[in-house]
Structure formats: C-alpha cells, structure tokens
C-alpha atoms as a PDB file:
ATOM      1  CA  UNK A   1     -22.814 -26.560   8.783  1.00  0.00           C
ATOM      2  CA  UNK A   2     -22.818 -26.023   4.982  1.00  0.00           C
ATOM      3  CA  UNK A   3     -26.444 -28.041   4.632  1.00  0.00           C
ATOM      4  CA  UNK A   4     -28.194 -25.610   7.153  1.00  0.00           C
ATOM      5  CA  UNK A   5     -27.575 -22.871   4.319  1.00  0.00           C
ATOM      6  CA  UNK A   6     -29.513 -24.723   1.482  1.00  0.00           C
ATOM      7  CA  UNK A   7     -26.490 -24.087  -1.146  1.00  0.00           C
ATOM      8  CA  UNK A   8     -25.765 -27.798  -2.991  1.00  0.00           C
ATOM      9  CA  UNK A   9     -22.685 -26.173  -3.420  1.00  0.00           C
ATOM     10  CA  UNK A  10     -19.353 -27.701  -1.561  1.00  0.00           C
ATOM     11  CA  UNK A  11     -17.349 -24.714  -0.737  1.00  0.00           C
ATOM     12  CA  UNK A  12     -14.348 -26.098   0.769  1.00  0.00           C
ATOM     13  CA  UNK A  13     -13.640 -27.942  -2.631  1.00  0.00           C
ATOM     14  CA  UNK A  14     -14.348 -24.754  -4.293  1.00  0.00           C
ATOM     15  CA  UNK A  15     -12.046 -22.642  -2.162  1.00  0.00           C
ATOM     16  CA  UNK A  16      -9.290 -25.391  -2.872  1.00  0.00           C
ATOM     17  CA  UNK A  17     -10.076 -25.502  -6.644  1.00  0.00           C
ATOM     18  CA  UNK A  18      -9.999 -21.007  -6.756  1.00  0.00           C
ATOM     19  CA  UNK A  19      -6.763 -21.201  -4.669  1.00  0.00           C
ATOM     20  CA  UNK A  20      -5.589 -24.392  -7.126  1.00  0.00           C
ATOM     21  CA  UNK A  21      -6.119 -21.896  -9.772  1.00  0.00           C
ATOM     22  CA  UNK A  22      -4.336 -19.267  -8.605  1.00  0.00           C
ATOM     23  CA  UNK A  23      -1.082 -21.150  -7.763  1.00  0.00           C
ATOM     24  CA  UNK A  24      -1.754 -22.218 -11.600  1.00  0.00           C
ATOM     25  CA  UNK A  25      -1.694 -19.228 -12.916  1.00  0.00           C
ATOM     26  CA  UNK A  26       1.417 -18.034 -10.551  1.00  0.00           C
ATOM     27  CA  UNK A  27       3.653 -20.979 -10.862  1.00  0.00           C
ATOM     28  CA  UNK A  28       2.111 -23.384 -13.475  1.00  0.00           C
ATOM     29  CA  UNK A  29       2.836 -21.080 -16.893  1.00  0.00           C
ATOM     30  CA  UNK A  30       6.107 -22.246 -17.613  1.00  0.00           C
ATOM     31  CA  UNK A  31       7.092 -22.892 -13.625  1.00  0.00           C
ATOM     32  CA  UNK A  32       8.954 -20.303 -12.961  1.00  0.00           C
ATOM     33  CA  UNK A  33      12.005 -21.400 -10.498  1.00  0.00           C
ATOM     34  CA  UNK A  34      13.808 -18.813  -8.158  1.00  0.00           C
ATOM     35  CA  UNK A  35      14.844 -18.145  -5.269  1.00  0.00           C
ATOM     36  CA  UNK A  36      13.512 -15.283  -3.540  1.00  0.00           C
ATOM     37  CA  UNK A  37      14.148 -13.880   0.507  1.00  0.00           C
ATOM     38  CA  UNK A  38      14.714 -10.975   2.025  1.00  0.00           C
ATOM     39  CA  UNK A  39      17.190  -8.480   4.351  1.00  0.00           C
ATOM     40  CA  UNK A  40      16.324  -5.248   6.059  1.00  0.00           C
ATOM     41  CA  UNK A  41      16.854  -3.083   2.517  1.00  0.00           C
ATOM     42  CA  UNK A  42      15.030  -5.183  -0.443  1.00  0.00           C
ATOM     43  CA  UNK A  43      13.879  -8.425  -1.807  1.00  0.00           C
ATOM     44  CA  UNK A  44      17.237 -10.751  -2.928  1.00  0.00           C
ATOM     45  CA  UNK A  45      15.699 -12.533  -6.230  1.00  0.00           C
ATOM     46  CA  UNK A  46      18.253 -14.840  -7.385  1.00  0.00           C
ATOM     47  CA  UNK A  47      20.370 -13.363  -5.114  1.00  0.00           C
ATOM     48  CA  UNK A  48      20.187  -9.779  -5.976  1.00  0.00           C
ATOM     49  CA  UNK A  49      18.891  -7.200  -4.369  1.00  0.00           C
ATOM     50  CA  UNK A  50      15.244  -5.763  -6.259  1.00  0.00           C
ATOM     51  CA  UNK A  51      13.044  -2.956  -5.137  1.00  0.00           C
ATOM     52  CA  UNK A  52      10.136  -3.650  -6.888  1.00  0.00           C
ATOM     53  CA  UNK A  53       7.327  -0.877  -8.413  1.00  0.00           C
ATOM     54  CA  UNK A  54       4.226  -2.442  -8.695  1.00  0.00           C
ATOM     55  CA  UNK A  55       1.651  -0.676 -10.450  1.00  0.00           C
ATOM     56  CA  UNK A  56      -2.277  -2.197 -10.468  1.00  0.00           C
ATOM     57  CA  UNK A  57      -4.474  -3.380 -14.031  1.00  0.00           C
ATOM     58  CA  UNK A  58      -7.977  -4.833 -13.073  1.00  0.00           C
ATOM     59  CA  UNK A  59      -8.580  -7.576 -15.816  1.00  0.00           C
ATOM     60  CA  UNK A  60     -12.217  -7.404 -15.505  1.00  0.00           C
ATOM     61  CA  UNK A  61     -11.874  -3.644 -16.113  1.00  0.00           C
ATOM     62  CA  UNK A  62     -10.492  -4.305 -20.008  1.00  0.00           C
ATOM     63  CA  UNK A  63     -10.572  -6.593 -22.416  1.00  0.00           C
ATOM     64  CA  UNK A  64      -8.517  -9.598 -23.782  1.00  0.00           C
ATOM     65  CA  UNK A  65      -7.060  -7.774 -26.320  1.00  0.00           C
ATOM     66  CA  UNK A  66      -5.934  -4.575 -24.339  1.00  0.00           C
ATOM     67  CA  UNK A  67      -4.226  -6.393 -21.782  1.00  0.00           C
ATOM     68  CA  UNK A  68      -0.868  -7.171 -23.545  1.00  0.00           C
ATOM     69  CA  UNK A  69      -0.802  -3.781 -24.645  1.00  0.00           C
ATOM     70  CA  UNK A  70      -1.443  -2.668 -21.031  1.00  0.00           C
ATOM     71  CA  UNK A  71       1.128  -4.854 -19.367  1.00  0.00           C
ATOM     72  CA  UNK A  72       3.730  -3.659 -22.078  1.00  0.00           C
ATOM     73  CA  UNK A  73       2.999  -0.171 -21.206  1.00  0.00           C
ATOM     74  CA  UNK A  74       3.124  -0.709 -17.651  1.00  0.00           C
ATOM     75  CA  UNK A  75       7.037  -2.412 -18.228  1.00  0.00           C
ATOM     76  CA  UNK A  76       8.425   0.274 -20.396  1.00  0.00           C
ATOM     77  CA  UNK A  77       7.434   3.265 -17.812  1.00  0.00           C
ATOM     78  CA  UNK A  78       9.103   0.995 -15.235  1.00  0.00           C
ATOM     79  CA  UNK A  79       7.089  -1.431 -13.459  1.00  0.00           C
ATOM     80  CA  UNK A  80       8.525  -4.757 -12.046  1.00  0.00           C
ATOM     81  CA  UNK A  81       5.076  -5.739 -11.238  1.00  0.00           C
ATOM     82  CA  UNK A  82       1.377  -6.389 -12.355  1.00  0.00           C
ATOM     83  CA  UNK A  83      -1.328  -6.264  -8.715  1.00  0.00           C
ATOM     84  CA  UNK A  84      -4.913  -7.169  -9.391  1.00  0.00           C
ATOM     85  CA  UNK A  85      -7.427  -8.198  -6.792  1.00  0.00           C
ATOM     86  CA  UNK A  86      -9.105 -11.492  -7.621  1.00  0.00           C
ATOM     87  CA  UNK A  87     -12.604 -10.277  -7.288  1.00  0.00           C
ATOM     88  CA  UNK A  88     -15.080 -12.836  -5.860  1.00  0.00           C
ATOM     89  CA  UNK A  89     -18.598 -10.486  -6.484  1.00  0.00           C
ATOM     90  CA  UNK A  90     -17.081 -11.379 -10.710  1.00  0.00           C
ATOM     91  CA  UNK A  91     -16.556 -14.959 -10.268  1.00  0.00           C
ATOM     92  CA  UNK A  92     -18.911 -16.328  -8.716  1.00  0.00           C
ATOM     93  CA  UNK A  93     -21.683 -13.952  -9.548  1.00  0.00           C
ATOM     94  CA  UNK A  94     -24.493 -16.845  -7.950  1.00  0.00           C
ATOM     95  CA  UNK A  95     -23.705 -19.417  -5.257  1.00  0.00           C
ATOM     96  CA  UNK A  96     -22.052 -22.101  -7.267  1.00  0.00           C
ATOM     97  CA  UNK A  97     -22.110 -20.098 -10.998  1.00  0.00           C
ATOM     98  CA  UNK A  98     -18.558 -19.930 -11.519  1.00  0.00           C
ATOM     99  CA  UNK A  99     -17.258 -17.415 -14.340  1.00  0.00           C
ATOM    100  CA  UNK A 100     -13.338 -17.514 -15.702  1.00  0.00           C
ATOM    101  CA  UNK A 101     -14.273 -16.656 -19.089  1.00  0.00           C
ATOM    102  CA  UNK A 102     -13.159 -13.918 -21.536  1.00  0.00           C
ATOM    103  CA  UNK A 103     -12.090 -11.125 -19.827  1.00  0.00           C
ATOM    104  CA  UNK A 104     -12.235 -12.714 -16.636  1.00  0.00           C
ATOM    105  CA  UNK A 105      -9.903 -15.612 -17.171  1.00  0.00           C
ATOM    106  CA  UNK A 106      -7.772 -15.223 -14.386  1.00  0.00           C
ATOM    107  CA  UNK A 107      -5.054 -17.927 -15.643  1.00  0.00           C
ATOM    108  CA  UNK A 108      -4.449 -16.053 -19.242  1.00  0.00           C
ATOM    109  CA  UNK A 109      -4.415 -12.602 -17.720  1.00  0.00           C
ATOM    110  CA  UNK A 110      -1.239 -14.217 -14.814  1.00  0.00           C
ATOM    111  CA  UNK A 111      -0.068 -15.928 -18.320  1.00  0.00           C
ATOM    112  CA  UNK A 112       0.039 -12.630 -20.102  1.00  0.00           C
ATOM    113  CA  UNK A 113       2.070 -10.919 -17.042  1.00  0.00           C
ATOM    114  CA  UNK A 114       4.207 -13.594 -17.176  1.00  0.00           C
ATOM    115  CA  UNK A 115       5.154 -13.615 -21.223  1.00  0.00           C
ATOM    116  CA  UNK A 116       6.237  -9.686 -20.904  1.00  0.00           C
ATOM    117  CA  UNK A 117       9.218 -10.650 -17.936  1.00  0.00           C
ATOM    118  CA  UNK A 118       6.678  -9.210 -15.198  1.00  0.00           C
ATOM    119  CA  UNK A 119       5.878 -10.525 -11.643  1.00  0.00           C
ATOM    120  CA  UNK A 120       2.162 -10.936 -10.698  1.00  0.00           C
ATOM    121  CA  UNK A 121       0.855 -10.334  -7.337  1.00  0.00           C
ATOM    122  CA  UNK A 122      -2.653 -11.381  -6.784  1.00  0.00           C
ATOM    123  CA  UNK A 123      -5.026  -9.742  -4.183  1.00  0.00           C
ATOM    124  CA  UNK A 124      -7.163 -12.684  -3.354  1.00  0.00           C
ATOM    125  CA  UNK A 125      -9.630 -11.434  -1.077  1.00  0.00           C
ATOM    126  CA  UNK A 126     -12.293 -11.465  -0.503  1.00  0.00           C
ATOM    127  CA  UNK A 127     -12.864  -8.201   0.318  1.00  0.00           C
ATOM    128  CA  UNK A 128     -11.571  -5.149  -2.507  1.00  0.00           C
ATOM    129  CA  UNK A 129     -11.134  -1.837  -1.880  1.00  0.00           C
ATOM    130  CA  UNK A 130     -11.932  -1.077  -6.091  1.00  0.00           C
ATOM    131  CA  UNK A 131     -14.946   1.266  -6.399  1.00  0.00           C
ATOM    132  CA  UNK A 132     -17.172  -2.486  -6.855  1.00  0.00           C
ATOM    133  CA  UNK A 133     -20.911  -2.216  -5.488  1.00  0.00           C
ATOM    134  CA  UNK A 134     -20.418  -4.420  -1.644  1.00  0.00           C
ATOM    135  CA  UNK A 135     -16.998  -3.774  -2.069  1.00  0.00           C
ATOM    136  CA  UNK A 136     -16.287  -7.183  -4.118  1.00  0.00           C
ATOM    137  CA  UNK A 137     -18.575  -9.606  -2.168  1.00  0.00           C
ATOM    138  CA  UNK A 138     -21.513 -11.334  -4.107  1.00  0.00           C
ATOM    139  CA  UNK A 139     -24.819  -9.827  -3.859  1.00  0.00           C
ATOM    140  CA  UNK A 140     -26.244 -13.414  -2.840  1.00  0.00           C
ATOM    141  CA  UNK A 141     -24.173 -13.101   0.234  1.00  0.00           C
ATOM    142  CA  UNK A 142     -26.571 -10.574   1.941  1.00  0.00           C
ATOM    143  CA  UNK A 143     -29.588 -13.208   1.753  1.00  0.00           C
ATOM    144  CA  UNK A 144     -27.632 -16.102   4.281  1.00  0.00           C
ATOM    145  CA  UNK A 145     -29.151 -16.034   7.457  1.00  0.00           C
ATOM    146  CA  UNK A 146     -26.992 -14.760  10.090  1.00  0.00           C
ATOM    147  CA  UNK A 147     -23.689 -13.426   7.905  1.00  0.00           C
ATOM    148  CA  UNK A 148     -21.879 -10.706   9.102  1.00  0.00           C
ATOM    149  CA  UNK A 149     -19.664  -9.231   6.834  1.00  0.00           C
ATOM    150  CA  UNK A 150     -15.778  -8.400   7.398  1.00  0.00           C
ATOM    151  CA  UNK A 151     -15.983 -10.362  10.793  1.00  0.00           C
ATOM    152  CA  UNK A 152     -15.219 -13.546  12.234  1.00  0.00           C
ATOM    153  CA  UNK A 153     -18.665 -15.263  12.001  1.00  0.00           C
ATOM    154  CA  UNK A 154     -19.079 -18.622  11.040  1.00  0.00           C
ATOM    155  CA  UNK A 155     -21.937 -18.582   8.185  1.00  0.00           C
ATOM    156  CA  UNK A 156     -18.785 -16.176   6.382  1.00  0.00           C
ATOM    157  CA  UNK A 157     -16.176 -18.387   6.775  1.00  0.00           C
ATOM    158  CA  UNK A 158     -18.257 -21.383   5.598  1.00  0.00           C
ATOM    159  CA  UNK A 159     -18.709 -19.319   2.035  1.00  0.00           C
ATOM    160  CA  UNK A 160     -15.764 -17.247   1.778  1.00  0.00           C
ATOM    161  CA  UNK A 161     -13.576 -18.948  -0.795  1.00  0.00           C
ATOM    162  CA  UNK A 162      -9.889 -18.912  -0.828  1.00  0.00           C
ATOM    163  CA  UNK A 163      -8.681 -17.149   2.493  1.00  0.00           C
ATOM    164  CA  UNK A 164     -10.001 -19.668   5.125  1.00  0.00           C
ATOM    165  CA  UNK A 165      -8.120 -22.213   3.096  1.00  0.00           C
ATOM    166  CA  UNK A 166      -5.115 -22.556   5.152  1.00  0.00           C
ATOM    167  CA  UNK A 167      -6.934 -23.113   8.209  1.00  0.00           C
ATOM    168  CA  UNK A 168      -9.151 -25.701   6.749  1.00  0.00           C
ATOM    169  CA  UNK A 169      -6.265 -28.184   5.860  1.00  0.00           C
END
C-alpha cells in the first residue's frame, strides 16, 4: 500500500522512530521513576494527591534561548505543567525531510521542562488546533491521491506518523 503512493519513504519505521523520540524526550532525560494513578478527586503522584495547572509554550513559536526563561516563568506564576503539540506540518516539512533542529528540537525543549521540576505533556497529533496554515498537516499531504483529511481513510493512515502506531504493532 505504501509503493502505490510513490514516497521511498517507510512510514511505519518513521512513525516508530517520532513516537521513539517522544518517549525519549518524556522518560529518557534522566528516567524519571514514579508512580502515578488516579481516584475520583485528583492525580496521586507518589502517592499524593496533585491537581495539576498546565499552561501551553509552542517551541517552534520561540527560540532556544527564550525557552528556559519561559518555562521558569511559567513555574513561578504556578504551573505544574508545560503542553505543546508536536506539530507534524514543522517536522516533516517534505515527505521524508525530517527537521529536529534548533528551535525545533523536540528532545531539548522536553529536556528543558524537565531541568526546571516541570511535567511535560505532549500533544502528538496530528492534527493542531494552533492558528498553523492546514491546521498542522504538511502541505505535501493535499497532493496523495485519494486522502481525506480528519477521517478514517486508508491513504491517511498509511502517512500519518505517530497515532496509528499502536494499532500497527
């Protein structure tokens, strides 16, 4: 199925290596070990009760150097955590032209989060609701014969990285 759209591209690796990245940049800076569930009032982290405030800082949207400065700000007026979307349209900006660099290296920006005492919670996708021209896809996506977007059609799910993942292994 992924030959008939002409991309020398294989996306299921690629899905596994973005969602490998993620999990990096969640649990592989330092490995974080806790124990988190839940009751009917709040999280239990470590066995006590949180309410977390989350408050949202785009990476793409600044640059290397103001994001400590950001994330500081957003702890001292009283978040508990850092929300970005992961944006696909930024990463992957032509079928198999991959971009982490600068100010959109994913990893550093979950690395800085992590280094101020934050939690991150990443908004994989693929579709964001962020002001971004076809609301976060990739242009290229428009040009694959028979895609529909924001439905369950199988050219999308071939491409679409990260979400699918689960239901590929």
């Amino acid at each position: 199925m992924i030959e008939r759209f002409n991309f020398d591209v294989d996306w299921r690796a690629f899905s596994k290596w973005v969602f490998g990245l993620c999990i990096l940049g969640i649990f592989g800076c330092g490995v974080v070990k806790c124990s988190v569930t839940f009751d009917t009032k709040a999280l239990i982290i470590n066995g006590k009760r949180r309410i977390l405030i989350y408050g949202s800082i785009h990476y793409p949207r600044s640059t290397l150097e103001m994001w400590k400065d950001l994330i500081n700000k957003a702890k001292y007026g009283g978040l508990d955590v850092i929300e970005t979307y992961v944006f696909w349209t930024i990463h992957e900006p032509s079928p198999g032209n991959y971009n982490f660099e600068a100010r959109y290296d994913l990893v550093r920006f979950v690395k800085t989060i992590q280094k101020a005492g934050l939690y991150a919670h990443l908004r994989i996708g693929p579709y964001v609701c962020a002001e971004l021209n076809f609301d976060g896809f990739p242009v290229w996506l428009k040009y694959v014969q028979g895609i529909s977007f924001r439905t369950d059609n199988e050219p999308f799910k071939v491409l679409i990285p990260c979400v699918l993942l689960l239901k590929w292994d």
